[in-house]
PDB file of N, CA and C in Angstrom:
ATOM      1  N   UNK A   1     169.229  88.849 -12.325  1.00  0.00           N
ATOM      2  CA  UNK A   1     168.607  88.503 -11.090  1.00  0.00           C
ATOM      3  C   UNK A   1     169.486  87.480 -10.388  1.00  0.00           C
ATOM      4  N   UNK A   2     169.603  87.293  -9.218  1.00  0.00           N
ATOM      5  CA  UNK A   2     170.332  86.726  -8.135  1.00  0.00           C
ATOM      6  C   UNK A   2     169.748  85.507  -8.146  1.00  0.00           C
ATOM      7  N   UNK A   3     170.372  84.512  -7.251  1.00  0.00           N
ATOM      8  CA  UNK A   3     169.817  83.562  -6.671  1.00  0.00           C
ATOM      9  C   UNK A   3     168.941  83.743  -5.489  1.00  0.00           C
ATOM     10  N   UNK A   4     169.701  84.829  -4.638  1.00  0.00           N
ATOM     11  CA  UNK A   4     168.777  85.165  -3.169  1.00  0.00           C
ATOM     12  C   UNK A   4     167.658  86.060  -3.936  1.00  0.00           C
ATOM     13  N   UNK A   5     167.363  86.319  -5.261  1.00  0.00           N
ATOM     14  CA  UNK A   5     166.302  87.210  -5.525  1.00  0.00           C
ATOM     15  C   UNK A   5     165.260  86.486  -5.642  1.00  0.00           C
ATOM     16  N   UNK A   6     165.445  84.565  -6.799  1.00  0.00           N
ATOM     17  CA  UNK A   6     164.716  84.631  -7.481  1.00  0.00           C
ATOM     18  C   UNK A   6     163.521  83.414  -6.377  1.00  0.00           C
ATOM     19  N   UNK A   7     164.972  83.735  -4.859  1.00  0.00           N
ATOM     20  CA  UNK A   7     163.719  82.795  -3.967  1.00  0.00           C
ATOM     21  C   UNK A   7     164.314  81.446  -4.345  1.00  0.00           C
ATOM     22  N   UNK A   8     165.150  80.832  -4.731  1.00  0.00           N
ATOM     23  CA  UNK A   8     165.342  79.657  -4.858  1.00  0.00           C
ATOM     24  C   UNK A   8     166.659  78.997  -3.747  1.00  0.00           C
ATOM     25  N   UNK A   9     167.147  79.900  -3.023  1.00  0.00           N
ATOM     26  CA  UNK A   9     167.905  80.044  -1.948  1.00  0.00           C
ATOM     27  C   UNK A   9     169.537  79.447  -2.576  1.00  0.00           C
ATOM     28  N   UNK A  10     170.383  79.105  -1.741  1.00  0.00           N
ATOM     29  CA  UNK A  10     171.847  78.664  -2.317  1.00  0.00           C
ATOM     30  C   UNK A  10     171.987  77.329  -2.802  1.00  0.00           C
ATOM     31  N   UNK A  11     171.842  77.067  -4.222  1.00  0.00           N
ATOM     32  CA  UNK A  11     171.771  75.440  -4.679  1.00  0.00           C
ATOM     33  C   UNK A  11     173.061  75.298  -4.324  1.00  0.00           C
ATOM     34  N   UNK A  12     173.928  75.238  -4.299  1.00  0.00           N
ATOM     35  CA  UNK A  12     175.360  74.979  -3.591  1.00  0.00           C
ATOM     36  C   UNK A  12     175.008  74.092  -2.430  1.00  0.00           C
ATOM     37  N   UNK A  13     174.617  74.929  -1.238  1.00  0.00           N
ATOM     38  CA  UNK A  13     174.026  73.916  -0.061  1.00  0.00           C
ATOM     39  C   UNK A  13     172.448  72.902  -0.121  1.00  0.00           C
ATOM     40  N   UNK A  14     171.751  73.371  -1.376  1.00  0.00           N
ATOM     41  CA  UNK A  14     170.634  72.250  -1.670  1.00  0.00           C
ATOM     42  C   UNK A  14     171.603  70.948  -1.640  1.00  0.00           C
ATOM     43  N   UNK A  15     172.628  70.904  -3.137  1.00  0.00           N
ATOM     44  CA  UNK A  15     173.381  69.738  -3.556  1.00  0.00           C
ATOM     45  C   UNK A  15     174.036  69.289  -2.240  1.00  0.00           C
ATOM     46  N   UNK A  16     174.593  69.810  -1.457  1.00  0.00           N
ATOM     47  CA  UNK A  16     175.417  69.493  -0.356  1.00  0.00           C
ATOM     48  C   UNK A  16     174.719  68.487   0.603  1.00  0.00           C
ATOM     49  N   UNK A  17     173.300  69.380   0.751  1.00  0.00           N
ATOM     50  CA  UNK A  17     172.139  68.392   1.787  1.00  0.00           C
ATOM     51  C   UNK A  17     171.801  67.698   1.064  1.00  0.00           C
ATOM     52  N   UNK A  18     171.475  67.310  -0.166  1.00  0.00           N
ATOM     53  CA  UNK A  18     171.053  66.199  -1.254  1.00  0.00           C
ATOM     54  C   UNK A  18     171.800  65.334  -1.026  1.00  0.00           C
ATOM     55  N   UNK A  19     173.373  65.167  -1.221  1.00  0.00           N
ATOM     56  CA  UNK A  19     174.248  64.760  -1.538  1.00  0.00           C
ATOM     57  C   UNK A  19     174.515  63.613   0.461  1.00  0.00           C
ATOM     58  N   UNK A  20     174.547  64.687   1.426  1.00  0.00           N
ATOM     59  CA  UNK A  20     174.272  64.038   2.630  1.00  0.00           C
ATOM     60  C   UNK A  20     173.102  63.275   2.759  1.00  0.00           C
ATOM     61  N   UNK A  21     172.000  63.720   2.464  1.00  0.00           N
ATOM     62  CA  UNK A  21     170.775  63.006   2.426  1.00  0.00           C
ATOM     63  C   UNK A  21     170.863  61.548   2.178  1.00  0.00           C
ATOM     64  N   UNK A  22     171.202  61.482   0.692  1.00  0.00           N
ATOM     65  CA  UNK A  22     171.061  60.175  -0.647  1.00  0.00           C
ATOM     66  C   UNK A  22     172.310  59.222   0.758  1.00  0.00           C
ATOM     67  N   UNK A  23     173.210  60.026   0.701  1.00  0.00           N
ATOM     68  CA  UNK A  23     174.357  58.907   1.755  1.00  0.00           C
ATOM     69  C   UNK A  23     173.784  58.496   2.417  1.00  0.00           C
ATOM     70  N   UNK A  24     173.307  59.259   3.884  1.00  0.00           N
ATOM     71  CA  UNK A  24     172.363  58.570   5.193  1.00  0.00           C
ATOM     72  C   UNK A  24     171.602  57.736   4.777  1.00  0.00           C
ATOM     73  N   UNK A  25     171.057  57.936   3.637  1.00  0.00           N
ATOM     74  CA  UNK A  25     170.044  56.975   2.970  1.00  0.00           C
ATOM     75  C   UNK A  25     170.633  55.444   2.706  1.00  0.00           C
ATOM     76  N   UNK A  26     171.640  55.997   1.847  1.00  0.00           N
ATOM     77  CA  UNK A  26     171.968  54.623   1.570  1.00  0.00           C
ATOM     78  C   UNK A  26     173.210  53.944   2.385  1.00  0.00           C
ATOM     79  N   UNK A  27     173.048  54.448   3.145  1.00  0.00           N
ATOM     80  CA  UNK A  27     174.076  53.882   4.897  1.00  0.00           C
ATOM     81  C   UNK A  27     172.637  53.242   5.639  1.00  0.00           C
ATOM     82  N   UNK A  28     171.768  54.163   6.197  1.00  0.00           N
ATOM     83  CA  UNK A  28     170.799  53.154   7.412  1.00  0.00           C
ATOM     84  C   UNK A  28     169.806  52.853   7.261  1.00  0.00           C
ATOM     85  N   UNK A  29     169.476  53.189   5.539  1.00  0.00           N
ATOM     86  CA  UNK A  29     167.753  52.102   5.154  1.00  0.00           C
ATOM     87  C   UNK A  29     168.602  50.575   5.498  1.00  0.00           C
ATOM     88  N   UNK A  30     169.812  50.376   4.716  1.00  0.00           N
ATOM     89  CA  UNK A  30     170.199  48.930   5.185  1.00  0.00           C
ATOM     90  C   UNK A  30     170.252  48.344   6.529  1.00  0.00           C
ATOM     91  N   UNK A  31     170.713  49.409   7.134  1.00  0.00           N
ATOM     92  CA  UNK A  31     171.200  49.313   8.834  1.00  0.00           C
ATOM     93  C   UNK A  31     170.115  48.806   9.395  1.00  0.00           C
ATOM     94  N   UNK A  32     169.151  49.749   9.061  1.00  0.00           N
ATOM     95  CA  UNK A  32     167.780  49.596   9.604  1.00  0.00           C
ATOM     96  C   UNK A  32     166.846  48.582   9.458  1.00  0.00           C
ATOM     97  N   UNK A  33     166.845  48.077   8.385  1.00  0.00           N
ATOM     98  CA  UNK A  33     166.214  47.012   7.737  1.00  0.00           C
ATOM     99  C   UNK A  33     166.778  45.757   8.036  1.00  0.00           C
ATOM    100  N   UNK A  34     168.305  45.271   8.226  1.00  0.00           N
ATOM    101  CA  UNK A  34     168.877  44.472   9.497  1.00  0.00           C
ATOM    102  C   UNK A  34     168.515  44.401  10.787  1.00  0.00           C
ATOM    103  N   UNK A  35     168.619  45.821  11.689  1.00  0.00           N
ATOM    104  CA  UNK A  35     168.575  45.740  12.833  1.00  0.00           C
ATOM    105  C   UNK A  35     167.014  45.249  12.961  1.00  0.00           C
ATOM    106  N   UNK A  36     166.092  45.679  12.175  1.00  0.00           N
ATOM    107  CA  UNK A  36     164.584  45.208  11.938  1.00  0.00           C
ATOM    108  C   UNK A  36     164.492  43.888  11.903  1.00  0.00           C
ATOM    109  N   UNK A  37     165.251  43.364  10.782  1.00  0.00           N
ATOM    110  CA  UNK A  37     165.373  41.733  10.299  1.00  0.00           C
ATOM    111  C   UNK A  37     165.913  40.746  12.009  1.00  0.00           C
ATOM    112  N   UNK A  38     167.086  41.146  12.735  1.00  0.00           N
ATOM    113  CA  UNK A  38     167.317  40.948  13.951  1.00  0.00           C
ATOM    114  C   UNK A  38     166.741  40.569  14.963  1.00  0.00           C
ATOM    115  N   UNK A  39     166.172  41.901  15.059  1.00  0.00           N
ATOM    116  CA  UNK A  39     164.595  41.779  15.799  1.00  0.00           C
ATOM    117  C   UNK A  39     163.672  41.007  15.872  1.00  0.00           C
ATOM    118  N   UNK A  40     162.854  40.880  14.677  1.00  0.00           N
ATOM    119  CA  UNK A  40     162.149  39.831  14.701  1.00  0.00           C
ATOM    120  C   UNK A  40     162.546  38.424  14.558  1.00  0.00           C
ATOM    121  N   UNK A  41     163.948  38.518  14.137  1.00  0.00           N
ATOM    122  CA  UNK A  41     164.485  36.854  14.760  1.00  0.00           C
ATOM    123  C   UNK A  41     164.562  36.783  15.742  1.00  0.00           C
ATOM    124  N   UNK A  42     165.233  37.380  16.463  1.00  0.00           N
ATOM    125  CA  UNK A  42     165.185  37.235  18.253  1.00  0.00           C
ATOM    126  C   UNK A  42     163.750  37.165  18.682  1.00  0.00           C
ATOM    127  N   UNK A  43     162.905  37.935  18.556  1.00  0.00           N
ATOM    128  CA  UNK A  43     161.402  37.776  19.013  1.00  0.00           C
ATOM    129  C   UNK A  43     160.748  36.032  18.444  1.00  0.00           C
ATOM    130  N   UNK A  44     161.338  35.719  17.798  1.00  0.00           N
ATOM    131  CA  UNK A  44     160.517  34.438  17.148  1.00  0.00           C
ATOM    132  C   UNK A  44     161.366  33.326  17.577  1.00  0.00           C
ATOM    133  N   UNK A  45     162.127  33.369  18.049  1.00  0.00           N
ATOM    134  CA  UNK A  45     163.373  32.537  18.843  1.00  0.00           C
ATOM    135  C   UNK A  45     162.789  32.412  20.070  1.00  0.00           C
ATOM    136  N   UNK A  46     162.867  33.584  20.911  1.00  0.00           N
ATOM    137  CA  UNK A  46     162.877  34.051  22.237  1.00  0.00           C
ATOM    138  C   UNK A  46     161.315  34.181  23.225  1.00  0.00           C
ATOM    139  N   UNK A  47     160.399  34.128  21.845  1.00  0.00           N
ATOM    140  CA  UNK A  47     158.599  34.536  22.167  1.00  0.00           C
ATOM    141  C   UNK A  47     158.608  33.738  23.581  1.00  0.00           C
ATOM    142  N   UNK A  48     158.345  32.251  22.720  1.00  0.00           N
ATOM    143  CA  UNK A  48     157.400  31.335  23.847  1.00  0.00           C
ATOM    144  C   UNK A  48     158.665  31.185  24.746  1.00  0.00           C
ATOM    145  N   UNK A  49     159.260  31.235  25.303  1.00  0.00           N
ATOM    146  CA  UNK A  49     160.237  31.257  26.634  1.00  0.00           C
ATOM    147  C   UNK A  49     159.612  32.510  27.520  1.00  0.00           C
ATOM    148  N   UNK A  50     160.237  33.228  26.955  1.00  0.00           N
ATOM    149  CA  UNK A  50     159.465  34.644  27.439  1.00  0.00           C
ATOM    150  C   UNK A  50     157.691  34.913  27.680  1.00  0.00           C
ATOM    151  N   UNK A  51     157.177  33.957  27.009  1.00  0.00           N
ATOM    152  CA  UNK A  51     155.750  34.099  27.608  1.00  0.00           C
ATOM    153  C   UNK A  51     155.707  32.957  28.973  1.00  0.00           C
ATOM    154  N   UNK A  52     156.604  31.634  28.294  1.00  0.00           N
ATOM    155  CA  UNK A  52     156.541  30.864  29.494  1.00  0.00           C
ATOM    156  C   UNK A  52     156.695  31.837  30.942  1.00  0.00           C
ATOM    157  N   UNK A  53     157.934  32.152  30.719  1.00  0.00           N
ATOM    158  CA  UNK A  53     158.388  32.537  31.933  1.00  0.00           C
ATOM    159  C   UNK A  53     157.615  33.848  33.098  1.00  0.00           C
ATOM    160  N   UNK A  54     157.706  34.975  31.863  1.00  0.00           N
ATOM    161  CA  UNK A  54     157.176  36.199  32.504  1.00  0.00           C
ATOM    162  C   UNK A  54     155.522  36.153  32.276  1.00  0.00           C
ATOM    163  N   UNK A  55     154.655  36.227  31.252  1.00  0.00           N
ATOM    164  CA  UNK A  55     153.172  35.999  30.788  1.00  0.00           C
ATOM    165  C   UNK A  55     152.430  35.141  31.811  1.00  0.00           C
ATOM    166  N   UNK A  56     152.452  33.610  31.451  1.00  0.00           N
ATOM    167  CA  UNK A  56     151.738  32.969  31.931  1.00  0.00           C
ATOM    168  C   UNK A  56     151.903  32.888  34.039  1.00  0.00           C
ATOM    169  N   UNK A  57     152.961  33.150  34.631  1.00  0.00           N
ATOM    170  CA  UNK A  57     152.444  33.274  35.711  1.00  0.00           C
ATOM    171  C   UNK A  57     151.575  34.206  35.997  1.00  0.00           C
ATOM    172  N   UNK A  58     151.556  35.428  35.505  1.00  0.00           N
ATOM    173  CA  UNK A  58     151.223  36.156  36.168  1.00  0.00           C
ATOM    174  C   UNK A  58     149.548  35.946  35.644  1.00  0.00           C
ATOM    175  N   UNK A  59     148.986  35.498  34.541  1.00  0.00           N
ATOM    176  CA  UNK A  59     148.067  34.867  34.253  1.00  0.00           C
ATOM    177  C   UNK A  59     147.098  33.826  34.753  1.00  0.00           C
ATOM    178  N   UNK A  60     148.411  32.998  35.043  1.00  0.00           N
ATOM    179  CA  UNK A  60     147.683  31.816  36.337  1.00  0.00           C
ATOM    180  C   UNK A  60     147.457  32.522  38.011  1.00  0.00           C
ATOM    181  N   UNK A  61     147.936  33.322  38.024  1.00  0.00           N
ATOM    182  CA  UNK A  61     147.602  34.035  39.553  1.00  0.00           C
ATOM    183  C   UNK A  61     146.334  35.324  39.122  1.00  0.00           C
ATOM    184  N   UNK A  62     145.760  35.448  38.030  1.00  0.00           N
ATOM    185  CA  UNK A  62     144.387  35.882  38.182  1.00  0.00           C
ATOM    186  C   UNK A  62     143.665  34.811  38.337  1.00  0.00           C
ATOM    187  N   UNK A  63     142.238  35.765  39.076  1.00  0.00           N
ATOM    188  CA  UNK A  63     141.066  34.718  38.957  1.00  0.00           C
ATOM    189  C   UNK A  63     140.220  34.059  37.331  1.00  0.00           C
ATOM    190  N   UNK A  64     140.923  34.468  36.495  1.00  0.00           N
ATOM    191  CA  UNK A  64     140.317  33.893  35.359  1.00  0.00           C
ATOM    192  C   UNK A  64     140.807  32.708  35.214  1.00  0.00           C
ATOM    193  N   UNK A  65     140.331  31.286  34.556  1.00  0.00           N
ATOM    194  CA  UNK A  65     140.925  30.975  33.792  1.00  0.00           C
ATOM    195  C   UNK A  65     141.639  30.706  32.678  1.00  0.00           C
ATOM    196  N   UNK A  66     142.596  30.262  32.306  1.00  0.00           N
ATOM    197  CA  UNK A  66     143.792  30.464  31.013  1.00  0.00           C
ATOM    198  C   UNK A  66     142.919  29.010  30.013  1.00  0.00           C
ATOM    199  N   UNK A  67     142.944  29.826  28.672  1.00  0.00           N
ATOM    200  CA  UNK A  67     141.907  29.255  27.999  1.00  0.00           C
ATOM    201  C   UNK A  67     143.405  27.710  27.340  1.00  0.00           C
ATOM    202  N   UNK A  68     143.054  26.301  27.502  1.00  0.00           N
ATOM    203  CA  UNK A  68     143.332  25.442  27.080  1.00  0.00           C
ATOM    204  C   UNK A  68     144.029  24.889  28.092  1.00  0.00           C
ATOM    205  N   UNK A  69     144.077  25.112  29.361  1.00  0.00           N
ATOM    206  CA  UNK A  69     144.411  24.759  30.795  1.00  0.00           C
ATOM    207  C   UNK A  69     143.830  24.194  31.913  1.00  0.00           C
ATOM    208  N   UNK A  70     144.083  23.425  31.892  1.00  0.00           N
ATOM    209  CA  UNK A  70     142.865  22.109  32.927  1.00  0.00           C
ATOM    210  C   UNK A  70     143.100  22.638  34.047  1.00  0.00           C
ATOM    211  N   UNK A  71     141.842  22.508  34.949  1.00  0.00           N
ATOM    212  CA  UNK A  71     141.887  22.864  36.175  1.00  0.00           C
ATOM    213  C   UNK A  71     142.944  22.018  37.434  1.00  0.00           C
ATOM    214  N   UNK A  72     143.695  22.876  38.020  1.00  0.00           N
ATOM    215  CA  UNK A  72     144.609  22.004  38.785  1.00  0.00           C
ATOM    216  C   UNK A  72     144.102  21.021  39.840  1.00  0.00           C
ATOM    217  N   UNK A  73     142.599  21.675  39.749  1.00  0.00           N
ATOM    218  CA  UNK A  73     141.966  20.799  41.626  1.00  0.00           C
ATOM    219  C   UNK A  73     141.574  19.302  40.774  1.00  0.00           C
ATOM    220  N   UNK A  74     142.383  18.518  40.826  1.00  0.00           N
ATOM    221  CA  UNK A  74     141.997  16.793  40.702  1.00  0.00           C
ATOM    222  C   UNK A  74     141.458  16.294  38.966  1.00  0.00           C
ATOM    223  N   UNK A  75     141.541  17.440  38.598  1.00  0.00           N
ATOM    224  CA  UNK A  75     141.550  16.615  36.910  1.00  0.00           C
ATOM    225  C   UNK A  75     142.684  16.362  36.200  1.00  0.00           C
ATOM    226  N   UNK A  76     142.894  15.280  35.666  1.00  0.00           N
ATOM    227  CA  UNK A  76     144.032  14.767  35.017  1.00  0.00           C
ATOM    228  C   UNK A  76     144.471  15.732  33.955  1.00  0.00           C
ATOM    229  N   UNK A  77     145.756  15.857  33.470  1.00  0.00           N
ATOM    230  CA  UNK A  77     146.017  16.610  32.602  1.00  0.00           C
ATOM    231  C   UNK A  77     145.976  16.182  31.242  1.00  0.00           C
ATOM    232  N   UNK A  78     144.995  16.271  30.406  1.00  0.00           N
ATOM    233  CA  UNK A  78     145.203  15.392  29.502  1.00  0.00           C
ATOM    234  C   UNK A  78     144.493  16.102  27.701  1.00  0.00           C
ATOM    235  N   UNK A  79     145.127  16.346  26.856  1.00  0.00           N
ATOM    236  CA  UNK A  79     144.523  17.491  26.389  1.00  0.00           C
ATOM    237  C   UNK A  79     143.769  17.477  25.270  1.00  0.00           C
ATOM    238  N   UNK A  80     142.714  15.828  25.989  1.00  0.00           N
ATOM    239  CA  UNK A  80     141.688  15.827  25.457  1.00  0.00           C
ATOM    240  C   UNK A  80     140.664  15.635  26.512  1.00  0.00           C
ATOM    241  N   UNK A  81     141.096  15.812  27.516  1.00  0.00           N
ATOM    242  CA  UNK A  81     140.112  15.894  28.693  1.00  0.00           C
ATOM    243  C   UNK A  81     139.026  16.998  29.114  1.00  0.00           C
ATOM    244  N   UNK A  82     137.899  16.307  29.080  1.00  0.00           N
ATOM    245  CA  UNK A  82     136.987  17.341  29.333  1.00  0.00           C
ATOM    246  C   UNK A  82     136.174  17.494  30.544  1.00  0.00           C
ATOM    247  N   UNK A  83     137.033  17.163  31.472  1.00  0.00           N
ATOM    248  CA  UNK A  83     136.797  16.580  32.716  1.00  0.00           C
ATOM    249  C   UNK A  83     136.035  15.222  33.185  1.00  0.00           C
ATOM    250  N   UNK A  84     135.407  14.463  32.502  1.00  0.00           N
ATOM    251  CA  UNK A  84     134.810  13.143  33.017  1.00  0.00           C
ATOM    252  C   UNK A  84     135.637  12.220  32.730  1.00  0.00           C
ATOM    253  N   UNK A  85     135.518  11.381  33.147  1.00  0.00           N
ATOM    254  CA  UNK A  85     136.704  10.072  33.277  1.00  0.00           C
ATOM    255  C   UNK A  85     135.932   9.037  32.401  1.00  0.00           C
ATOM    256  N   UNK A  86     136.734   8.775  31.498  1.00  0.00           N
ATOM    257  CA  UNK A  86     136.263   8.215  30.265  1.00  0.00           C
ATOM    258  C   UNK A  86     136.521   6.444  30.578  1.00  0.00           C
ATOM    259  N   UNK A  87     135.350   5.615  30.336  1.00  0.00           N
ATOM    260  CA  UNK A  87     135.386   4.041  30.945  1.00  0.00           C
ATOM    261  C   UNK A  87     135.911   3.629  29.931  1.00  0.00           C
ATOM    262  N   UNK A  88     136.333   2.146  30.550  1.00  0.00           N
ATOM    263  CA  UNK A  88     137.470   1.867  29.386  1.00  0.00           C
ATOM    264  C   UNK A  88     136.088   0.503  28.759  1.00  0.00           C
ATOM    265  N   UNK A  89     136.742   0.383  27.602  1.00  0.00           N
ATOM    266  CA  UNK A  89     135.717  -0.661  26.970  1.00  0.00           C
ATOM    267  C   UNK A  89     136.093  -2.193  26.929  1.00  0.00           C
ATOM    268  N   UNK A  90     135.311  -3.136  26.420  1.00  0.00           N
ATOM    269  CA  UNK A  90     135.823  -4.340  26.585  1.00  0.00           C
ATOM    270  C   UNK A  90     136.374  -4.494  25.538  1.00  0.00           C
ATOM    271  N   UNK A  91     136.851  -6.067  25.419  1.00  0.00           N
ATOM    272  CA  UNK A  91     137.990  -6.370  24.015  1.00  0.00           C
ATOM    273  C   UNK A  91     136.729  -6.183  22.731  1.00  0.00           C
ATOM    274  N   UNK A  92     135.682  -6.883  23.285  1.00  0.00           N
ATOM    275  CA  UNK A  92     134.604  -7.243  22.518  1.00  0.00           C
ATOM    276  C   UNK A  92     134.253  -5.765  21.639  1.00  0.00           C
ATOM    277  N   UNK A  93     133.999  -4.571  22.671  1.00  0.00           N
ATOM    278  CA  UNK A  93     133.532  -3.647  22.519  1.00  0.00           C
ATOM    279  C   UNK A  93     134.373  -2.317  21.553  1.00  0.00           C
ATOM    280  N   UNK A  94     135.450  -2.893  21.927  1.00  0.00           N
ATOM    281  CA  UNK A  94     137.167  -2.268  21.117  1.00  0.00           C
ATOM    282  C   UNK A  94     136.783  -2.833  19.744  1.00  0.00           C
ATOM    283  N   UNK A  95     136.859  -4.564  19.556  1.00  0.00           N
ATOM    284  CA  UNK A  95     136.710  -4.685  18.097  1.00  0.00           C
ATOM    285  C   UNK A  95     135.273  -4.296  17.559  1.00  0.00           C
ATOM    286  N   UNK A  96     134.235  -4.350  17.613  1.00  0.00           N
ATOM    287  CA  UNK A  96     133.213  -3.602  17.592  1.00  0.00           C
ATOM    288  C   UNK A  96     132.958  -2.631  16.767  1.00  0.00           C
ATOM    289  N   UNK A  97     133.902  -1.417  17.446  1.00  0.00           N
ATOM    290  CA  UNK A  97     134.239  -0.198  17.117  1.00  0.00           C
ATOM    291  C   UNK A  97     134.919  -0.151  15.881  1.00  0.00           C
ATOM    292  N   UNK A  98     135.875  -1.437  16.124  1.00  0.00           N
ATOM    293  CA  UNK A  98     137.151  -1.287  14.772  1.00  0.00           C
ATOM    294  C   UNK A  98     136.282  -1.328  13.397  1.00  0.00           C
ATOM    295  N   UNK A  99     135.413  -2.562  13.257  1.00  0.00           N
ATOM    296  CA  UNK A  99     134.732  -3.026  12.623  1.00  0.00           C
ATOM    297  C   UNK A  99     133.661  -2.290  12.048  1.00  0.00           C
ATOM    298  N   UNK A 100     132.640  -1.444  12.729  1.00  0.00           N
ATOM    299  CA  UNK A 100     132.399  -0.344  12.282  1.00  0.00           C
ATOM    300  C   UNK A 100     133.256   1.128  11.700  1.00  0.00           C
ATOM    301  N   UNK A 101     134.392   1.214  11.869  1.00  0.00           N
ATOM    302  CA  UNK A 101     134.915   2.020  11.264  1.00  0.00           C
ATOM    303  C   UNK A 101     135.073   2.099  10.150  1.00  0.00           C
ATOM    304  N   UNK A 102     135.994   0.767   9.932  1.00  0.00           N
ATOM    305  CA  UNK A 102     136.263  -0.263   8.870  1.00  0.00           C
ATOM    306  C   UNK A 102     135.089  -0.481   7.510  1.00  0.00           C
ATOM    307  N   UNK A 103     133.798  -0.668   8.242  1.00  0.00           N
ATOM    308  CA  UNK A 103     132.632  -0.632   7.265  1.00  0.00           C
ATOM    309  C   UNK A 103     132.495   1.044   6.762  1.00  0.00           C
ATOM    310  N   UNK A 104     132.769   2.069   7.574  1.00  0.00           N
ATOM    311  CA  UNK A 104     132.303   3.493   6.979  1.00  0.00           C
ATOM    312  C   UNK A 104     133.525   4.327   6.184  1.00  0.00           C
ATOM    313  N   UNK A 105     134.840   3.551   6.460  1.00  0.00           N
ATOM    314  CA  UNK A 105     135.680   3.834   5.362  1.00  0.00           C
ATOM    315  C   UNK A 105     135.686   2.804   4.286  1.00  0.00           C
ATOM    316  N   UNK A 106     135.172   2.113   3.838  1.00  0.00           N
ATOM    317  CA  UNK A 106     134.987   1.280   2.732  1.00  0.00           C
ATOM    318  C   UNK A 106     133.560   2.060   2.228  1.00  0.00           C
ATOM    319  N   UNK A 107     132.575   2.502   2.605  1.00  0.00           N
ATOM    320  CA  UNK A 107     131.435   3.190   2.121  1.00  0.00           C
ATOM    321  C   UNK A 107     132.276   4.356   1.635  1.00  0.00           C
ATOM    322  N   UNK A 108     133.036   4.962   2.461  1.00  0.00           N
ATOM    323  CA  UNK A 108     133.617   6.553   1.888  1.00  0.00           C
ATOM    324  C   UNK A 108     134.484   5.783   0.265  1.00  0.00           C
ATOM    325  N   UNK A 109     135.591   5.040   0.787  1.00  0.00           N
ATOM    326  CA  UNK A 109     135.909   4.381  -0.636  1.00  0.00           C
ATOM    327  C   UNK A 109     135.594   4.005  -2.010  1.00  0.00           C
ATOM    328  N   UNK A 110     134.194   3.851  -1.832  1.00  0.00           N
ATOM    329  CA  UNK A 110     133.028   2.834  -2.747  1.00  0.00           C
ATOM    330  C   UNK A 110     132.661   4.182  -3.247  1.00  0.00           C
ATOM    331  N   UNK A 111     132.333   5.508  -2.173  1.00  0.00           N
ATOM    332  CA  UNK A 111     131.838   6.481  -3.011  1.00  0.00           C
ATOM    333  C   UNK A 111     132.521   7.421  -3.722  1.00  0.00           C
ATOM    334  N   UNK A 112     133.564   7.476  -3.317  1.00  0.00           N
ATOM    335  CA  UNK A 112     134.876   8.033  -4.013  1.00  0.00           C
ATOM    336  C   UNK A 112     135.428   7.585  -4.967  1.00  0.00           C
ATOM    337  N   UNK A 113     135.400   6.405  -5.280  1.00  0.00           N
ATOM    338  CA  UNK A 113     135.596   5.487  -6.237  1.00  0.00           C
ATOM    339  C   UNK A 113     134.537   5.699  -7.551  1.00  0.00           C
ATOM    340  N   UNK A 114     132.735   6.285  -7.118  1.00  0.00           N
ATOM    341  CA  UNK A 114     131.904   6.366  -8.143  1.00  0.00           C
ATOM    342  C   UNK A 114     131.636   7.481  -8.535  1.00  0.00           C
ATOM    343  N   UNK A 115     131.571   7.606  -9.979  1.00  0.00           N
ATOM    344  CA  UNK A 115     131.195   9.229 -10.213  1.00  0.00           C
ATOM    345  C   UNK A 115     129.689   9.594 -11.145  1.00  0.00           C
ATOM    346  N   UNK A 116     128.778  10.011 -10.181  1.00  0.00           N
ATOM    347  CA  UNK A 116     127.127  10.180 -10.512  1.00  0.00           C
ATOM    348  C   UNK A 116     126.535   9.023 -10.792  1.00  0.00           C
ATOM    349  N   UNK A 117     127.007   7.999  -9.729  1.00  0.00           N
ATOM    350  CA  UNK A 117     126.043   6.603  -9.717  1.00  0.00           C
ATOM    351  C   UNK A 117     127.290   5.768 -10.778  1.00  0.00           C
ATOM    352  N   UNK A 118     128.274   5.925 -11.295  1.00  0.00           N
ATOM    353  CA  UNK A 118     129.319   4.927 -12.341  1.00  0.00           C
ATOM    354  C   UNK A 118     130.075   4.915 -11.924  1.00  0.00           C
ATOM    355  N   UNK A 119     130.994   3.845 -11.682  1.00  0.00           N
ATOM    356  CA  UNK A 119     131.886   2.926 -11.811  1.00  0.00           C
ATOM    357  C   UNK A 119     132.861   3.964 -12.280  1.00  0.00           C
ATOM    358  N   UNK A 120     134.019   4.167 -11.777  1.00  0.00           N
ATOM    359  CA  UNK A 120     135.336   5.250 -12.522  1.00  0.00           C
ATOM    360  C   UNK A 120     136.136   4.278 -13.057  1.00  0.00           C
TER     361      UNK A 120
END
């Protein structure tokens, strides 16, 4: 029986395309897996410029607003501002504050320090 009989076609040109195959293979999985590696360096380099530049205008010229962006009409930019204008306190009222702090990290201390009511 033949080869063209038994249906298994010309292993001669199987090995040949095998043989091309395994090469391409092991020529541009690497290629590829660079030009991949590339890529996402440039994208992680290049992101926030590229959103600066092209993204966010066109963002600020919808009517939505851009979430973590203070409104431009007369509020300070400040990015803990939540729009009210925060009064300033007195000296008195500054140490005050300190002093109570001071007492609730010494409570956190004292309890960190005890383990189920004892002394560590």
């Amino acid at each position: 029986m033949s080869e063209s009989e038994s249906g298994d076609g010309n292993r001669e040109g199987e090995r040949g395309g095998g043989f091309l195959k395994s090469l391409a293979e092991r020529i541009l999985v690497p290629l590829a897996a660079a030009a991949a590696s590339a890529a996402a360096g440039y994208v992680a380099r290049n992101a926030p410029r590229l959103i600066e530049e092209k993204l966010l205008p066109k963002l600020r010229t919808t009517s939505l607003p851009v979430v973590g962006e203070a409104s431009r009409e007369g509020q300070k930019s400040s990015s803990k501002s939540n729009g009210r204008a925060r009064a300033s306190a007195s000296p008195e009222q500054r140490e005050h504050a300190r002093a109570e702090r001071a007492a609730r990290r010494d409570e956190r201390k004292h309890a960190a320090s005890t383990t189920n009511g004892r002394e560590a």
